[in-house]
Protein backbone atom coordinates (compact mmCIF):
# COMPACT_ATOMS: atom_id res chain seq x y z
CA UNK A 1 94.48 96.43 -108.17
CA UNK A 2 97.84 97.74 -107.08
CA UNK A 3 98.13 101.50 -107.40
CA UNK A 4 101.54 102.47 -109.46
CA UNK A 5 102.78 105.89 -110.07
CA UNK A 6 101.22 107.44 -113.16
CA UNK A 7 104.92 107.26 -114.97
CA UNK A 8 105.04 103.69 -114.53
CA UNK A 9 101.38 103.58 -115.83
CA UNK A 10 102.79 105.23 -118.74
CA UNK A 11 105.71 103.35 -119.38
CA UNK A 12 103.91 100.27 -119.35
CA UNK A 13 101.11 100.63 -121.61
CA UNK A 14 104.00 102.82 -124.07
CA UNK A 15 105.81 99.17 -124.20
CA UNK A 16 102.70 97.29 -125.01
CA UNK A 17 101.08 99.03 -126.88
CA UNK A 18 104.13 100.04 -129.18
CA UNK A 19 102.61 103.41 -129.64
CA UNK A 20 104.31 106.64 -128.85
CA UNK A 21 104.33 108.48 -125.75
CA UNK A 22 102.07 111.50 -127.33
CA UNK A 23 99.60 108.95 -128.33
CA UNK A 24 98.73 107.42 -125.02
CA UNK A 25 98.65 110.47 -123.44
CA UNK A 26 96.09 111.65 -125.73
CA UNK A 27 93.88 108.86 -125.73
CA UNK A 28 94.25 108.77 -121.83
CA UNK A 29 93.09 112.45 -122.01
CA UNK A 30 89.90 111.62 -124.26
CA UNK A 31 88.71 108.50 -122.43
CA UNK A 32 89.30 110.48 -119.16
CA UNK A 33 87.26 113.03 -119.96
CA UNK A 34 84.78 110.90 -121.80
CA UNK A 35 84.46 109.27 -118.31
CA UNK A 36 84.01 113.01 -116.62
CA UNK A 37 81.51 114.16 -119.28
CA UNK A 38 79.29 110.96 -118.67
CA UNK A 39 79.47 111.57 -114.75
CA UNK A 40 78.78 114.98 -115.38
CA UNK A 41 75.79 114.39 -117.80
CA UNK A 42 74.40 112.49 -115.14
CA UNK A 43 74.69 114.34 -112.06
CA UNK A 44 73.28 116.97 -113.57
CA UNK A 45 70.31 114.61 -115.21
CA UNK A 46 69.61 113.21 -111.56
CA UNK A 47 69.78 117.08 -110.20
CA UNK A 48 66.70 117.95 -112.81
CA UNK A 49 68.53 120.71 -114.65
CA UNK A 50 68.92 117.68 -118.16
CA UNK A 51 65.86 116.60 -119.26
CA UNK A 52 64.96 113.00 -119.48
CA UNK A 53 64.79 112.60 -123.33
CA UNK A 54 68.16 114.53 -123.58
CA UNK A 55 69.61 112.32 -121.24
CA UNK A 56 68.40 109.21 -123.10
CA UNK A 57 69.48 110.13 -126.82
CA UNK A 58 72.83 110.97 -125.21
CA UNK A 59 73.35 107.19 -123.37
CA UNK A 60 70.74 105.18 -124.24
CA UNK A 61 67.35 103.47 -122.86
CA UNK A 62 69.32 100.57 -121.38
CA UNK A 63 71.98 103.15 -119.42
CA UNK A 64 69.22 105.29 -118.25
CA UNK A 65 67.47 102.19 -116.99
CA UNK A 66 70.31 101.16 -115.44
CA UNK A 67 70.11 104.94 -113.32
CA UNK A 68 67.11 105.14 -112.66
CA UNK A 69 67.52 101.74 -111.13
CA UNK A 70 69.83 102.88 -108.57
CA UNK A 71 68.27 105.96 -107.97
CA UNK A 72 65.25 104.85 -107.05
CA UNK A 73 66.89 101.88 -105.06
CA UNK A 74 68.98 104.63 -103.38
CA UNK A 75 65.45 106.42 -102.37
CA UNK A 76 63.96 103.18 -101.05
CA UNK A 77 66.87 102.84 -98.61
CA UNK A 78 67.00 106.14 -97.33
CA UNK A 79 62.91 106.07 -96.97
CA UNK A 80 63.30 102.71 -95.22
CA UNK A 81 66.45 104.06 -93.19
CA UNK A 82 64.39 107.04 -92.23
CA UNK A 83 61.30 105.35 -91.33
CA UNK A 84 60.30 104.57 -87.67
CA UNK A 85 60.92 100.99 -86.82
């Protein structure tokens, strides 16, 4: 995808959406930081210091499967990257 400036951004969704400037800009703000809460919750769930069963009444059995997928896929390459050939 093409990377626009922010403004144009703006403008763009303003005219399709038909919605006022205030509104996008406020949904923008709590999907953005619905996206940084998420990544958050999960850094700090892979780090140890959120508990499993917090982390899976707060996204679910199918998104924690879905990370502890890739974590432990992660782990298997760097133990296989590590290993002596």
């Amino acid at each position: 995808m093409i990377e626009h400036p922010m403004t144009h951004q703006l403008e763009f969704v303003v005219a399709e959406s038909k919605q006022d400037e205030a509104s996008v800009l406020a949904q923008a703000v709590r999907r953005g930081l619905e996206l940084l809460y998420k990544e958050a919750f999960i850094e700090a769930y892979l780090m140890g210091r959120v508990s499993r069963e917090k982390i899976l009444n707060e996204l679910g059995a199918e998104e924690l499967a879905d990370i502890e997928f890739q974590r432990d896929a992660f782990r298997r390459d760097v133990a296989w990257g590590l290993a002596d050939g």
